[in-house]
PDB file of N, CA and C in Angstrom:
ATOM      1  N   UNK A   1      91.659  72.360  99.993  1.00  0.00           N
ATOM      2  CA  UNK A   1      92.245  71.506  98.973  1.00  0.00           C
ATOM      3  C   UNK A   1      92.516  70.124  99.565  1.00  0.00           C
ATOM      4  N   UNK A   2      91.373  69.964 100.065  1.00  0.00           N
ATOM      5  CA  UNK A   2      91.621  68.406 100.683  1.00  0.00           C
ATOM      6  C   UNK A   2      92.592  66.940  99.911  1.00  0.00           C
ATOM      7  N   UNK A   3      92.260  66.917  98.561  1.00  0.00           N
ATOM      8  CA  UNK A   3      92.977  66.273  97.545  1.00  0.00           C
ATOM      9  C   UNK A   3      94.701  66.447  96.776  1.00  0.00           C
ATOM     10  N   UNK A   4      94.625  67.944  97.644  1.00  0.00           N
ATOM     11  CA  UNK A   4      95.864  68.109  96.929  1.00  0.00           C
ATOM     12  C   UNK A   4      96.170  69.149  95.278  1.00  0.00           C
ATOM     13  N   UNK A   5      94.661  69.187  94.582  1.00  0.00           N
ATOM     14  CA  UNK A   5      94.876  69.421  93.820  1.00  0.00           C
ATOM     15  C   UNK A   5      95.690  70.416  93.481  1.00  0.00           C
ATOM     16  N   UNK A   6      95.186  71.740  94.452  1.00  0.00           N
ATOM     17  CA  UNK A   6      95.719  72.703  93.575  1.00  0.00           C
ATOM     18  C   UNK A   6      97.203  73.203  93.838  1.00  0.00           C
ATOM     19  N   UNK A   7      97.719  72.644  95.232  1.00  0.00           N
ATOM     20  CA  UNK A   7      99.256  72.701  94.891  1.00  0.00           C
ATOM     21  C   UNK A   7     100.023  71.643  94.256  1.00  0.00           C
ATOM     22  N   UNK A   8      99.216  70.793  93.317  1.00  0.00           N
ATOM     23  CA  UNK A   8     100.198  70.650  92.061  1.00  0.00           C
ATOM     24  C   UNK A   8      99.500  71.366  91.152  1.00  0.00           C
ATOM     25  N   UNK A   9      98.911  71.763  90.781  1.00  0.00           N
ATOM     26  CA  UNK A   9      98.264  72.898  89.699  1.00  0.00           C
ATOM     27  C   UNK A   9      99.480  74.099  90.298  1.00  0.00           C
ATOM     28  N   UNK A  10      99.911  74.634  91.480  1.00  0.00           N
ATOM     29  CA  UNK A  10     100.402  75.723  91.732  1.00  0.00           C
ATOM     30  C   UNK A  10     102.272  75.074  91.596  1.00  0.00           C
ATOM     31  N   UNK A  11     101.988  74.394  91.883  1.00  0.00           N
ATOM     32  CA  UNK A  11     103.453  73.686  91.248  1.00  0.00           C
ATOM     33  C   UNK A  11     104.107  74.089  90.146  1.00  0.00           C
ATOM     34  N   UNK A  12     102.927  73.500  89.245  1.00  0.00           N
ATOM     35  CA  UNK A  12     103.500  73.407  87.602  1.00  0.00           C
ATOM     36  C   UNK A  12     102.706  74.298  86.862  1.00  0.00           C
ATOM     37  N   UNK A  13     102.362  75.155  87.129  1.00  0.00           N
ATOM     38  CA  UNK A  13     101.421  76.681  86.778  1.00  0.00           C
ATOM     39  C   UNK A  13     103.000  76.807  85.564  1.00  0.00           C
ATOM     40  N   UNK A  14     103.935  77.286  85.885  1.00  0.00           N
ATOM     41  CA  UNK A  14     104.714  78.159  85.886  1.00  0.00           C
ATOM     42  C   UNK A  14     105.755  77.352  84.349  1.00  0.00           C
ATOM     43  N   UNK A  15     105.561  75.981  84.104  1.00  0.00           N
ATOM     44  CA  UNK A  15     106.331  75.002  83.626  1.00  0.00           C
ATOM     45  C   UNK A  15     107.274  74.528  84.358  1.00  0.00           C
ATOM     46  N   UNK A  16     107.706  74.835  85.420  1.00  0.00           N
ATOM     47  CA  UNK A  16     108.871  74.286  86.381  1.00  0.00           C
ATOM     48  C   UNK A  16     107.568  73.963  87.479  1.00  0.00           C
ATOM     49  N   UNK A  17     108.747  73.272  88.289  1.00  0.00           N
ATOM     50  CA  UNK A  17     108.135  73.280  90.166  1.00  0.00           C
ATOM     51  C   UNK A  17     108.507  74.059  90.589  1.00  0.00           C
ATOM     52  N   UNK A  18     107.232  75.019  91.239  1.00  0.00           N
ATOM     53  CA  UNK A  18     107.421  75.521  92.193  1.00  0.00           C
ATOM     54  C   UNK A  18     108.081  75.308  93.519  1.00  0.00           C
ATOM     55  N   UNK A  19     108.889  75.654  93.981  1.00  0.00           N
ATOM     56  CA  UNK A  19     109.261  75.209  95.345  1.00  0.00           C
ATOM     57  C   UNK A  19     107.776  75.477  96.313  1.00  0.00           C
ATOM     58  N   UNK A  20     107.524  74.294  97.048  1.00  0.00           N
ATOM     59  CA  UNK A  20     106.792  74.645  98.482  1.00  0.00           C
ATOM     60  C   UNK A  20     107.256  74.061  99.383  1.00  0.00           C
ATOM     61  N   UNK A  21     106.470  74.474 100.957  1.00  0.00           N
ATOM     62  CA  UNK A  21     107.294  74.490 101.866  1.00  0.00           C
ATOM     63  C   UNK A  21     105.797  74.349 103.409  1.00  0.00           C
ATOM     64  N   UNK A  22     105.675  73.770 103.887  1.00  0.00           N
ATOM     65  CA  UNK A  22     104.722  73.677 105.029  1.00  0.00           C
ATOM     66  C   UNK A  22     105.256  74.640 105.734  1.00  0.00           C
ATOM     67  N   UNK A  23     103.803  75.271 106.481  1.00  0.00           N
ATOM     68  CA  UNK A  23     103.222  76.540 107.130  1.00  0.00           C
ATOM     69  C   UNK A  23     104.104  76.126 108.229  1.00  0.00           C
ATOM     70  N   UNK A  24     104.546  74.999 109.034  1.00  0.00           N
ATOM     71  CA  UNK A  24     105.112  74.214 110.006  1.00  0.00           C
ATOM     72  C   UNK A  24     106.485  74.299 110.174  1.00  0.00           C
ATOM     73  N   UNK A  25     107.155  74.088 108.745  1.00  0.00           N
ATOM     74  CA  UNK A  25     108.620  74.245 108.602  1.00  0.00           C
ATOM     75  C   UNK A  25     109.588  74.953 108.812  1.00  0.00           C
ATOM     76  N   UNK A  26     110.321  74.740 109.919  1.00  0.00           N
ATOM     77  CA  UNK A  26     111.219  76.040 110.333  1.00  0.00           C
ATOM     78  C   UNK A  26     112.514  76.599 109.221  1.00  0.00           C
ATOM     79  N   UNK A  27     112.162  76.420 108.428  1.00  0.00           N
ATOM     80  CA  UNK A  27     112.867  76.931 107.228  1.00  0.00           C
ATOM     81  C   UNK A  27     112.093  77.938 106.588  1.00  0.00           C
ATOM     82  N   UNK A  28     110.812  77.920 106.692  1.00  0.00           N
ATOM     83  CA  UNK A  28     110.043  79.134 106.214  1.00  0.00           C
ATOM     84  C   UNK A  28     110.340  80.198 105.834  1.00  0.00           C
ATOM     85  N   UNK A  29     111.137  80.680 106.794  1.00  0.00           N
ATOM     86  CA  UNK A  29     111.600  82.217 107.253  1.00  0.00           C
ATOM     87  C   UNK A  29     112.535  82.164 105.807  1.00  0.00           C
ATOM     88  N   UNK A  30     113.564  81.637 106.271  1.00  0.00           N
ATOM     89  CA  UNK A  30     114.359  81.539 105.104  1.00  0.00           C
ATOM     90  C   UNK A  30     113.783  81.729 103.559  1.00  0.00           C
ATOM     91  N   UNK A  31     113.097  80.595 103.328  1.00  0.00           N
ATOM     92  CA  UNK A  31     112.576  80.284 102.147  1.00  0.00           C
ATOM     93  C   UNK A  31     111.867  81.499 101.671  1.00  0.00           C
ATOM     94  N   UNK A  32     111.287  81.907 102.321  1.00  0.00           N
ATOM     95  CA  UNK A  32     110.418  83.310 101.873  1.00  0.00           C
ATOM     96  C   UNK A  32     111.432  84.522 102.163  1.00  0.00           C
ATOM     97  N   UNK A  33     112.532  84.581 102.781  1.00  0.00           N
ATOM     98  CA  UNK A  33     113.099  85.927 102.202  1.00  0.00           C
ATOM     99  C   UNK A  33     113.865  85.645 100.944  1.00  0.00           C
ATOM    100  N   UNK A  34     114.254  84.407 100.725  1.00  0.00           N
ATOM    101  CA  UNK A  34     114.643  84.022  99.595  1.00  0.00           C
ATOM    102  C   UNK A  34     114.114  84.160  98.237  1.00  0.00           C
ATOM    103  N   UNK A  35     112.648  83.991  98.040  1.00  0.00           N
ATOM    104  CA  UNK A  35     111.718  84.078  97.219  1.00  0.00           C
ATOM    105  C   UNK A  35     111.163  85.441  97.254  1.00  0.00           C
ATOM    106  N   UNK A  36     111.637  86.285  97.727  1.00  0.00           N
ATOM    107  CA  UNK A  36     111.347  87.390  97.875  1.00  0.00           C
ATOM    108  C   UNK A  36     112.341  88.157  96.942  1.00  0.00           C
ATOM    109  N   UNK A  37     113.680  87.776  97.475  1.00  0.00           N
ATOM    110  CA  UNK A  37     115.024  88.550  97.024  1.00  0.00           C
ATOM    111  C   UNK A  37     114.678  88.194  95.448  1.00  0.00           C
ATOM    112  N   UNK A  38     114.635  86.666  95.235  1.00  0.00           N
ATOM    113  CA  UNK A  38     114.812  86.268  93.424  1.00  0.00           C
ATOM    114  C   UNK A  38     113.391  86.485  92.897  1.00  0.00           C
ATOM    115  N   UNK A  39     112.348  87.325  93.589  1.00  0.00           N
ATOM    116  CA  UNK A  39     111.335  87.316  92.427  1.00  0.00           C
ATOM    117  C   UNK A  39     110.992  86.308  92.213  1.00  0.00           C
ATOM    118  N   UNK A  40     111.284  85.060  92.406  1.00  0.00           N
ATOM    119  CA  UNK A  40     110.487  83.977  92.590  1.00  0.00           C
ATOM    120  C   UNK A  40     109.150  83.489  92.934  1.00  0.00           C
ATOM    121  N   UNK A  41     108.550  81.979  92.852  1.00  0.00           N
ATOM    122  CA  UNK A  41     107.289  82.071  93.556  1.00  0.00           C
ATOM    123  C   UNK A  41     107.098  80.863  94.813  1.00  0.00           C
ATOM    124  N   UNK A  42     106.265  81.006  95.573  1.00  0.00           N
ATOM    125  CA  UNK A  42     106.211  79.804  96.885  1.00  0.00           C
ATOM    126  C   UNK A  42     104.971  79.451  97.216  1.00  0.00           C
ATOM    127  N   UNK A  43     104.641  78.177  97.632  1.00  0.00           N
ATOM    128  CA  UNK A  43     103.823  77.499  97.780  1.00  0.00           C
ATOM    129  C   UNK A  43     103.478  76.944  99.166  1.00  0.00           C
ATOM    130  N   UNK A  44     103.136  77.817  99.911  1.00  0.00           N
ATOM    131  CA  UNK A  44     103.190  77.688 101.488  1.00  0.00           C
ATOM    132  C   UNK A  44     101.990  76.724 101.877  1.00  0.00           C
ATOM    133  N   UNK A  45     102.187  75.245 102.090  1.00  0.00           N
ATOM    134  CA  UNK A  45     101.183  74.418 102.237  1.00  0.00           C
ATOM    135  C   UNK A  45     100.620  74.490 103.977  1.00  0.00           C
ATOM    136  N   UNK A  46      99.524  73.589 103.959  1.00  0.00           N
ATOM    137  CA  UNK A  46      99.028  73.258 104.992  1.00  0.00           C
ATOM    138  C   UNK A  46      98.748  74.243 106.291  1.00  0.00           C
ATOM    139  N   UNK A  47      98.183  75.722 106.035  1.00  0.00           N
ATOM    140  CA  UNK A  47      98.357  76.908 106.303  1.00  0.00           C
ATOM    141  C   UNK A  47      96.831  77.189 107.344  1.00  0.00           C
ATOM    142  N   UNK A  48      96.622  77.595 108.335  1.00  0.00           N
ATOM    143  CA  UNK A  48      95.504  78.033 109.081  1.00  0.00           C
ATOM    144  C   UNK A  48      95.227  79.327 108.488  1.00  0.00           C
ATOM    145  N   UNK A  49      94.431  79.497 107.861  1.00  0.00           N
ATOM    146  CA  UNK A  49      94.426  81.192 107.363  1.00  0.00           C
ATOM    147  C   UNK A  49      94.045  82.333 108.378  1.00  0.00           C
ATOM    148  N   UNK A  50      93.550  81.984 109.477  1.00  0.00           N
ATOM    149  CA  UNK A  50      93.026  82.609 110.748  1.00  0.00           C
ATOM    150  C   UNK A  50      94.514  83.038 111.451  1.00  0.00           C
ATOM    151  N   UNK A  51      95.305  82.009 111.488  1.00  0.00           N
ATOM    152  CA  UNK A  51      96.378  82.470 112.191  1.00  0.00           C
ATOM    153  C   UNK A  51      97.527  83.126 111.403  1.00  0.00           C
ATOM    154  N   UNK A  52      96.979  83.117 110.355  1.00  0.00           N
ATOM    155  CA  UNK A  52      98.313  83.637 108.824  1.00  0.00           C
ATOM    156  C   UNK A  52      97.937  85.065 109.420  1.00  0.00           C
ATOM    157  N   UNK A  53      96.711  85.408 109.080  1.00  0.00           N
ATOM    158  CA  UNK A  53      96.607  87.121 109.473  1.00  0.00           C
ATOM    159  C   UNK A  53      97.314  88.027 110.407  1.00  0.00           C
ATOM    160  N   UNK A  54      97.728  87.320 111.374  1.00  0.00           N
ATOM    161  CA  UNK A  54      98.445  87.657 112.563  1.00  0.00           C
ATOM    162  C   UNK A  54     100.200  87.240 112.717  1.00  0.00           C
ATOM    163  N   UNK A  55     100.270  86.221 112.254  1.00  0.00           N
ATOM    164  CA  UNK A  55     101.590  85.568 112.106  1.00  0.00           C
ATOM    165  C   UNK A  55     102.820  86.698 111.610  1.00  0.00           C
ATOM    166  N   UNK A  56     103.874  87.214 112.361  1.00  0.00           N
ATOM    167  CA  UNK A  56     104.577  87.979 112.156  1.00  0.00           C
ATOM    168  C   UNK A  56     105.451  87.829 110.942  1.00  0.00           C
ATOM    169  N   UNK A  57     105.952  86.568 110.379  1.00  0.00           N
ATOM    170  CA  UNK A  57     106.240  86.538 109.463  1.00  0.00           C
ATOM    171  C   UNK A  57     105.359  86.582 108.250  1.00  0.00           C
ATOM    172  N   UNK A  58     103.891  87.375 107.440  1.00  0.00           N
ATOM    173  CA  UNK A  58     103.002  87.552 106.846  1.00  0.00           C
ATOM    174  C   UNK A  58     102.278  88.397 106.762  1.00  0.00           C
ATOM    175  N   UNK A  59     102.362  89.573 108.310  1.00  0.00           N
ATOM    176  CA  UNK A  59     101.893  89.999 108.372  1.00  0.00           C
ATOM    177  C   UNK A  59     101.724  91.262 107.340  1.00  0.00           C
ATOM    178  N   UNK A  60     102.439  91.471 107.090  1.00  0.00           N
ATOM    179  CA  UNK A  60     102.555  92.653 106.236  1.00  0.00           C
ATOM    180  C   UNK A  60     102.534  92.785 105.099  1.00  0.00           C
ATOM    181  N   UNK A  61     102.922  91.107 104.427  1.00  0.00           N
ATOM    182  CA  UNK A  61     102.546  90.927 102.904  1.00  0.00           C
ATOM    183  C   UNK A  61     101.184  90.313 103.024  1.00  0.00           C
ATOM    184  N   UNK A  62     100.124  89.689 103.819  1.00  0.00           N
ATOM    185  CA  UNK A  62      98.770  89.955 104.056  1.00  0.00           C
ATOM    186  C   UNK A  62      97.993  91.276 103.852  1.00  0.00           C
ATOM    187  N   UNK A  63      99.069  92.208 103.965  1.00  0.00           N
ATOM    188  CA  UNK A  63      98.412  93.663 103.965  1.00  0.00           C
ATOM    189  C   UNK A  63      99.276  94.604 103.032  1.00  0.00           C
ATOM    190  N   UNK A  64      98.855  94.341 101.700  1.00  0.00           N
ATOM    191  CA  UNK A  64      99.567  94.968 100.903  1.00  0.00           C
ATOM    192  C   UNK A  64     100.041  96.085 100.908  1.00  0.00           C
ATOM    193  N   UNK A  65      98.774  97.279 101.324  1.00  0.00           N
ATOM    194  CA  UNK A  65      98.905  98.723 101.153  1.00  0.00           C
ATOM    195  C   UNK A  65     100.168  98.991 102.249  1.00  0.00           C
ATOM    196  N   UNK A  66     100.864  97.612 103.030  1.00  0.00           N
ATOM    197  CA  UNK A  66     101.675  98.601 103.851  1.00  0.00           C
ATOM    198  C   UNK A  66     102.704  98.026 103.033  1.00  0.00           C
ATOM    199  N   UNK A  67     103.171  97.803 101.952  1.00  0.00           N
ATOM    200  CA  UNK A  67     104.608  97.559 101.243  1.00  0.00           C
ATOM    201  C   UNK A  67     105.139  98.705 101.495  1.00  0.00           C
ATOM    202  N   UNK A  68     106.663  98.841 101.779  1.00  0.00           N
ATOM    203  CA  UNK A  68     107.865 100.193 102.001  1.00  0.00           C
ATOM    204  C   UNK A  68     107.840 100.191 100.310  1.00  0.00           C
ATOM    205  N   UNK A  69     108.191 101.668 100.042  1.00  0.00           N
ATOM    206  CA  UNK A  69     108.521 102.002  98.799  1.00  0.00           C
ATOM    207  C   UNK A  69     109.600 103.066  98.649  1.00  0.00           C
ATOM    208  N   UNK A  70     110.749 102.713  98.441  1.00  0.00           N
ATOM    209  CA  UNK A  70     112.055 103.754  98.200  1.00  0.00           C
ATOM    210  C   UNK A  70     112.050 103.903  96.579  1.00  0.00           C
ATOM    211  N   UNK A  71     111.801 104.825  96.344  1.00  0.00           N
ATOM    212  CA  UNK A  71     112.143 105.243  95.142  1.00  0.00           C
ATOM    213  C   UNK A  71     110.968 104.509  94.194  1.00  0.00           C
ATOM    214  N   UNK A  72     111.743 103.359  93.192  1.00  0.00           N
ATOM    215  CA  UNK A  72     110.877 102.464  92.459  1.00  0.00           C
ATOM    216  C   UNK A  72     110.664 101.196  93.267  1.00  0.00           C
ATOM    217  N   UNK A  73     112.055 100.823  94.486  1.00  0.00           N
ATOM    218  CA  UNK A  73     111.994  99.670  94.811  1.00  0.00           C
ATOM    219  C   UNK A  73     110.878  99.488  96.051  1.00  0.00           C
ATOM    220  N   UNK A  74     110.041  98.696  95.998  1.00  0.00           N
ATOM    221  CA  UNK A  74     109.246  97.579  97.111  1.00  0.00           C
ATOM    222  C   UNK A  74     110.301  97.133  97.977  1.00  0.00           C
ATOM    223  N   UNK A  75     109.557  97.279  99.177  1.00  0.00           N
ATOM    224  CA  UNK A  75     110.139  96.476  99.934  1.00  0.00           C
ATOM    225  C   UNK A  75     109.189  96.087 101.220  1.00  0.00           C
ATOM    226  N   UNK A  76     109.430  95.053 102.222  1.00  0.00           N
ATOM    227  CA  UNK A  76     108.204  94.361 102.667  1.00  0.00           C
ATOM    228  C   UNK A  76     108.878  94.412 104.421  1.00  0.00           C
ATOM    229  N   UNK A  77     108.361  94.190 105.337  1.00  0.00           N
ATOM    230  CA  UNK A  77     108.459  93.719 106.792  1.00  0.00           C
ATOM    231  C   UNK A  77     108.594  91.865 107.016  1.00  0.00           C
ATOM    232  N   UNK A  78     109.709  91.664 107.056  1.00  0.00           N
ATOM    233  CA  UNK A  78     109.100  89.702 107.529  1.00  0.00           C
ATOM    234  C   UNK A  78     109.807  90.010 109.057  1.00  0.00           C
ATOM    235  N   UNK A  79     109.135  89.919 109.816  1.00  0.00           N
ATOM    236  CA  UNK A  79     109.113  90.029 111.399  1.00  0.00           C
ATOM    237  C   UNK A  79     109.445  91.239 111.386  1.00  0.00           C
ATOM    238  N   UNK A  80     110.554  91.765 111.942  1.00  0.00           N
ATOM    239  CA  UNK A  80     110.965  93.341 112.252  1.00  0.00           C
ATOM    240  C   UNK A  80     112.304  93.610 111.010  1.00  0.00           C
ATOM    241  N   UNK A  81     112.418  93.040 110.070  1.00  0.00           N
ATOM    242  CA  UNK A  81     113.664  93.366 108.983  1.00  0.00           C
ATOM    243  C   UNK A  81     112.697  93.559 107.702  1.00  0.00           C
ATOM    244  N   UNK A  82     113.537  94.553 107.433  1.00  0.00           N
ATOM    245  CA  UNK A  82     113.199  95.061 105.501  1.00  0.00           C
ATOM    246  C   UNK A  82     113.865  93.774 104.810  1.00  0.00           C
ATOM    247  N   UNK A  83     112.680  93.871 104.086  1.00  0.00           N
ATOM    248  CA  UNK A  83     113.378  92.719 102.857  1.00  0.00           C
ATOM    249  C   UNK A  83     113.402  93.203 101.737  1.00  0.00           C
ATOM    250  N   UNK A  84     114.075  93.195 100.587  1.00  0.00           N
ATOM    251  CA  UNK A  84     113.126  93.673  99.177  1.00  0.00           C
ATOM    252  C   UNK A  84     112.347  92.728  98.568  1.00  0.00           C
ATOM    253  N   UNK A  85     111.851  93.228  97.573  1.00  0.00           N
ATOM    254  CA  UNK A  85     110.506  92.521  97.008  1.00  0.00           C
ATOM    255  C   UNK A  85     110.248  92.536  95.701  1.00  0.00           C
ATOM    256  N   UNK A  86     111.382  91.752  95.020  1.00  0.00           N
ATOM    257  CA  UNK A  86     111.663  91.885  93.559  1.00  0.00           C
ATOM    258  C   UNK A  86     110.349  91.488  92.536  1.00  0.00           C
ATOM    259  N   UNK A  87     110.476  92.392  91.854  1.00  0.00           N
ATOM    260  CA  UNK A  87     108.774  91.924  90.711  1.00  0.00           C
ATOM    261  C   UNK A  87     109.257  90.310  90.298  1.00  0.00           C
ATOM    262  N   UNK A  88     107.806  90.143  90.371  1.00  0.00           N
ATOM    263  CA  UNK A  88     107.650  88.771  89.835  1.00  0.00           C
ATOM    264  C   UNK A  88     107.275  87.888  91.272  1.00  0.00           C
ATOM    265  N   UNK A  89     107.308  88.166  92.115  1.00  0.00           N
ATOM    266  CA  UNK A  89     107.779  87.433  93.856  1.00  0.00           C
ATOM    267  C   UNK A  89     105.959  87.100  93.229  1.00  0.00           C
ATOM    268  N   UNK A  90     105.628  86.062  93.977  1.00  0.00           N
ATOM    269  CA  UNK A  90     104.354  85.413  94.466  1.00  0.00           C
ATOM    270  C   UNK A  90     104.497  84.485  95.255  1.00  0.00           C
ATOM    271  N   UNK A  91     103.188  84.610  96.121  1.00  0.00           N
ATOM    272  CA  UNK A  91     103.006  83.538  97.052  1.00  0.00           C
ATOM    273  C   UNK A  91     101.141  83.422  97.159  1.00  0.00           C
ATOM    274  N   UNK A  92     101.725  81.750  97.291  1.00  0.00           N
ATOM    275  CA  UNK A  92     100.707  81.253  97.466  1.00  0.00           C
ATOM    276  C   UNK A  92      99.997  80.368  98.640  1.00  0.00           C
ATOM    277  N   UNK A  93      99.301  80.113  99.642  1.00  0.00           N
ATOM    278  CA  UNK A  93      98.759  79.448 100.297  1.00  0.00           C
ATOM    279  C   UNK A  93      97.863  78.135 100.206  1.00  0.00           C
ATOM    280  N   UNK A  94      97.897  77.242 100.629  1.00  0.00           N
ATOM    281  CA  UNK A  94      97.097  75.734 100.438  1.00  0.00           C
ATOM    282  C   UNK A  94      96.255  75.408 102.065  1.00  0.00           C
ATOM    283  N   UNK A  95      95.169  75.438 102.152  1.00  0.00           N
ATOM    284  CA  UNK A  95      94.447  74.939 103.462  1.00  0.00           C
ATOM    285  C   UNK A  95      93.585  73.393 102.915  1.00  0.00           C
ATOM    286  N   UNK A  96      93.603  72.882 103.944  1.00  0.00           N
ATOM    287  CA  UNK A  96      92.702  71.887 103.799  1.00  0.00           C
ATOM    288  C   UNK A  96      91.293  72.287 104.452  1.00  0.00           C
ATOM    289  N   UNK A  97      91.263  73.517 104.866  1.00  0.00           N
ATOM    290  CA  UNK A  97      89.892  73.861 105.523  1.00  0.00           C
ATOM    291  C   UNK A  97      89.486  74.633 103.951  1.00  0.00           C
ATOM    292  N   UNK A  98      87.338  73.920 104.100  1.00  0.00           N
ATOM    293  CA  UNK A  98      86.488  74.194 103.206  1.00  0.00           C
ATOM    294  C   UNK A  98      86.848  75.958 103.304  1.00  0.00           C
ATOM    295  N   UNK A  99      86.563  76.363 101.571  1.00  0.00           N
ATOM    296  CA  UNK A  99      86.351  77.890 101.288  1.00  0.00           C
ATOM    297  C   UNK A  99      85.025  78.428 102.229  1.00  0.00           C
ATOM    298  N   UNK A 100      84.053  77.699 102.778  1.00  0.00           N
ATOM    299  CA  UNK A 100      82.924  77.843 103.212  1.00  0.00           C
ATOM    300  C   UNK A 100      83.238  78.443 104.613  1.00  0.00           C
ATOM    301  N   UNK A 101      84.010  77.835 105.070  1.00  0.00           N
ATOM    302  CA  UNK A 101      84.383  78.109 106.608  1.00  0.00           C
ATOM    303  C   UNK A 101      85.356  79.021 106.837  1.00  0.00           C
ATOM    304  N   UNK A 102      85.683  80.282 105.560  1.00  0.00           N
ATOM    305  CA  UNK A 102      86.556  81.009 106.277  1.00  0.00           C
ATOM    306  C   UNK A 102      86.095  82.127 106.582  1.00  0.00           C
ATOM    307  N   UNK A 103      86.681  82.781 107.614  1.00  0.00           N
ATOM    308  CA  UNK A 103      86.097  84.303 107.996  1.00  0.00           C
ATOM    309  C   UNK A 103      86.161  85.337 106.770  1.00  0.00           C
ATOM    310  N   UNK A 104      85.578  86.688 107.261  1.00  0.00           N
ATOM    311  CA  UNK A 104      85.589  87.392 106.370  1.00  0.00           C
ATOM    312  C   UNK A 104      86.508  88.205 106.252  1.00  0.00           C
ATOM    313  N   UNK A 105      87.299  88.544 107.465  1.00  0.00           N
ATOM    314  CA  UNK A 105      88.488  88.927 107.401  1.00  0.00           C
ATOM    315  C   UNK A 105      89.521  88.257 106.378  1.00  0.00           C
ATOM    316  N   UNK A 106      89.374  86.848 106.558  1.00  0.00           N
ATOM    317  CA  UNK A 106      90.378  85.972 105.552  1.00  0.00           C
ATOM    318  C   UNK A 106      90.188  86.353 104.063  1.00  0.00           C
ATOM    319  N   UNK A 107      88.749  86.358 103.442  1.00  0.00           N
ATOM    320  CA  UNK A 107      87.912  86.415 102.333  1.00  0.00           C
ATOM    321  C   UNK A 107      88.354  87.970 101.983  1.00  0.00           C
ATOM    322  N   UNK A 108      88.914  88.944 102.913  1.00  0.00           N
ATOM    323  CA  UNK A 108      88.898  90.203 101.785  1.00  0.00           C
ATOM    324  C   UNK A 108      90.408  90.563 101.923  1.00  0.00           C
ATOM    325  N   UNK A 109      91.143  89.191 102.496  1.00  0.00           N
ATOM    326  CA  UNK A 109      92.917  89.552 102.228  1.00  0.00           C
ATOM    327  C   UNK A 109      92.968  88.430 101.473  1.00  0.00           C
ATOM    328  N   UNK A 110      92.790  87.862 101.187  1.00  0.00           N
ATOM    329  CA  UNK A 110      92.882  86.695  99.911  1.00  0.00           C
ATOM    330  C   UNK A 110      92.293  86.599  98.785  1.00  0.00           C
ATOM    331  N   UNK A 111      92.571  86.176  97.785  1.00  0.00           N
ATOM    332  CA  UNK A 111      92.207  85.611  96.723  1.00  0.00           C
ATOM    333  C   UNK A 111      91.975  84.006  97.109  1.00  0.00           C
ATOM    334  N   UNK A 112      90.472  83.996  96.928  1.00  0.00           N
ATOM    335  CA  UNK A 112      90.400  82.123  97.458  1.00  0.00           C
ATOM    336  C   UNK A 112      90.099  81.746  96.262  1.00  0.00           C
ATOM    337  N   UNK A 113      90.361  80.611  95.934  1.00  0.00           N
ATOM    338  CA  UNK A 113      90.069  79.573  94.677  1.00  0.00           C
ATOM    339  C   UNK A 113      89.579  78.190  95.570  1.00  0.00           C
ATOM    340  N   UNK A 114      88.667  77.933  95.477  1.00  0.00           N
ATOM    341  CA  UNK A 114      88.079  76.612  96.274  1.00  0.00           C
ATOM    342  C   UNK A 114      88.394  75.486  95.029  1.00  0.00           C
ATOM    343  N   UNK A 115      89.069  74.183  95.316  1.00  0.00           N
ATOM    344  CA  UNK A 115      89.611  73.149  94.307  1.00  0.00           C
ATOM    345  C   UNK A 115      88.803  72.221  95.096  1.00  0.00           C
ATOM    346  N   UNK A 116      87.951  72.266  96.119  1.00  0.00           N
ATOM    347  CA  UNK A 116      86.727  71.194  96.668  1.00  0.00           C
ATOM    348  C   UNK A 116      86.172  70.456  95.543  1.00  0.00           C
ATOM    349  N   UNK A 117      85.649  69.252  95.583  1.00  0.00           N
ATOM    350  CA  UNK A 117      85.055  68.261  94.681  1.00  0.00           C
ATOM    351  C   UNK A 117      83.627  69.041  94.957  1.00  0.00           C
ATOM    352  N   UNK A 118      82.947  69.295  93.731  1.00  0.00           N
ATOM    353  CA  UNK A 118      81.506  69.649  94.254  1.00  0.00           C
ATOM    354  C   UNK A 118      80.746  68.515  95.118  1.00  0.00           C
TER     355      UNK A 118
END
């Protein structure tokens, strides 16, 4: 998304702003157990997707099938703590690297939408 587009498209998807927050920002942590707890949604910009796969805080919502499940409630791993994982929660990612150049590992834990200018 070299232009930017689609995190303002992921912004105002919703009729409000989305809160986002750079892959960089040491508030992250926070912000995403936060958006987790309210079912909310986040907009995690400027993101290496190579290193998201591995990144302890992601790892586990990268990999859905391992969500905790008590009863009805979800619940997720962000580093070594349970979080819950109220319906409605989304997250989203923004790279400035081309859809062309990502691995295939990346390509079958994501949903990519390429917003590239043809």
């Amino acid at each position: 998304d070299p232009h930017g587009i689609a995190e303002k498209w992921l912004k105002n998807r919703d009729g409000f702003e989305t809160p986002s927050i750079s892959y960089a920002d040491p508030h992250l942590k926070n912000c995403l157990e936060a958006a987790l707890l309210r079912g909310s949604s986040l907009v995690v910009t400027s993101v290496d997707p190579e290193a998201l796969l591995e990144d302890p805080l992601f790892k586990h919502l990268c990999r859905c099938k391992q969500a905790i499940k008590t009863g009805s409630q979800k619940k997720t791993l962000i580093v070594n703590k349970e979080i819950d994982c109220s319906p409605g929660f989304s997250l989203y990612f923004t790279t400035g690297i081309d859809a062309g150049r990502l691995s295939p590992q990346v390509l079958t834990r994501f949903h990519v939408i390429d917003f590239s200018p043809l």
